[in-house]
Protein backbone atom coordinates (compact mmCIF):
# COMPACT_ATOMS: atom_id res chain seq x y z
CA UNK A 1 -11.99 -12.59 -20.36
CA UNK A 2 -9.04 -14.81 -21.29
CA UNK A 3 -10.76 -17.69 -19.32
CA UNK A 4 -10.64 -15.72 -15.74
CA UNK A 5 -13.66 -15.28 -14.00
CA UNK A 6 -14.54 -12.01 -12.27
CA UNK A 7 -14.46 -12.27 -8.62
CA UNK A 8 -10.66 -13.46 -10.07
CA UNK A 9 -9.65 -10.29 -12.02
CA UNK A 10 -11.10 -8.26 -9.14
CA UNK A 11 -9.01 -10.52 -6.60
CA UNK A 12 -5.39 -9.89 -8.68
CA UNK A 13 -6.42 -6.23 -8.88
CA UNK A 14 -7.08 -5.46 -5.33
CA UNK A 15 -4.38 -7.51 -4.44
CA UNK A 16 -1.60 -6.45 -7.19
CA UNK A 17 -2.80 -3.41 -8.14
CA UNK A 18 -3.70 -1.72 -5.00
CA UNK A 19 0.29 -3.33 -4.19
CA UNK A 20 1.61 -1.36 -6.50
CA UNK A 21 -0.50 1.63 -6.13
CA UNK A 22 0.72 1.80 -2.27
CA UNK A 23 4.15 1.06 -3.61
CA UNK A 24 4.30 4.02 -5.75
CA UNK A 25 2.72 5.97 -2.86
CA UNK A 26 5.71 5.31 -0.39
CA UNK A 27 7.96 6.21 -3.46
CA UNK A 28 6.45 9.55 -3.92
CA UNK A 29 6.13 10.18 0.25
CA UNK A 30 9.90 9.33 -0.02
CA UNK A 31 10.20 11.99 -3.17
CA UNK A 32 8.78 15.08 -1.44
CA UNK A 33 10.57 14.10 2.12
CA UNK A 34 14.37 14.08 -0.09
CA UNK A 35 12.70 17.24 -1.73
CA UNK A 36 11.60 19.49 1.29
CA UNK A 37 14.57 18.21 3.16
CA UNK A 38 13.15 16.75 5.95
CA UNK A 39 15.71 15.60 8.14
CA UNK A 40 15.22 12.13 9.60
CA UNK A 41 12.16 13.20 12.26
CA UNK A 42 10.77 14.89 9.42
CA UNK A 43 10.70 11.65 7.26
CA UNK A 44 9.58 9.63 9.94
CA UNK A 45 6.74 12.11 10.30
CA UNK A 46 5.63 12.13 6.76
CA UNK A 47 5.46 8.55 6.11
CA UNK A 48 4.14 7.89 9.75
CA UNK A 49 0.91 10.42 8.93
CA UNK A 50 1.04 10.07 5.02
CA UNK A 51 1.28 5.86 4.85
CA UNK A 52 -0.65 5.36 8.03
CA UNK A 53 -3.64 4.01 6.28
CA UNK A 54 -1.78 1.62 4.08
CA UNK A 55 -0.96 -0.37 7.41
CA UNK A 56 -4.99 -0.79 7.79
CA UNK A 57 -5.00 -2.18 4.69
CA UNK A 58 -2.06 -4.33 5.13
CA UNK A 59 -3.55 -5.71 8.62
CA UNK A 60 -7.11 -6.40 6.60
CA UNK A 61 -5.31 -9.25 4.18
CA UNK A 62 -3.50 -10.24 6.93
CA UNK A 63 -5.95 -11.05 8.99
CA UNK A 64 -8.22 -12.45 6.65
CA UNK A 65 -5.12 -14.77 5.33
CA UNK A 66 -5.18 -15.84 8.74
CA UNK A 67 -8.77 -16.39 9.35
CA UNK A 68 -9.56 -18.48 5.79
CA UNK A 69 -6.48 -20.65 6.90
């Protein structure tokens, strides 16, 4: 499609998309702390256990940037 191969559309996906997917996540994590008014422990809380697993997934390309160098 458009002279990409697969293994590239699924690269700028997981890469870009899943971006902006965790992007949008951290925006709505920051939405309902504002709304339930939180407090700053609160916050820190709720994005600590809510974007937790984005970090694994952050470390993952890191560390296979690092090991294909």
């Amino acid at each position: 499609m458009f002279g990409f191969s697969e293994e590239q559309i699924a690269w700028f996906g997981l890469t870009f998309g899943v971006g902006a997917f965790m992007l949008y996540m951290l925006f709505i994590i920051a939405q309902l702390a504002w709304e339930s008014k939180a407090g700053k422990f609160g916050t820190f809380v709720l994005f600590l256990a809510l974007a937790f697993g984005m970090l694994g997934f952050i470390a993952k390309g890191v560390i296979q940037w690092i090991i294909d160098r």
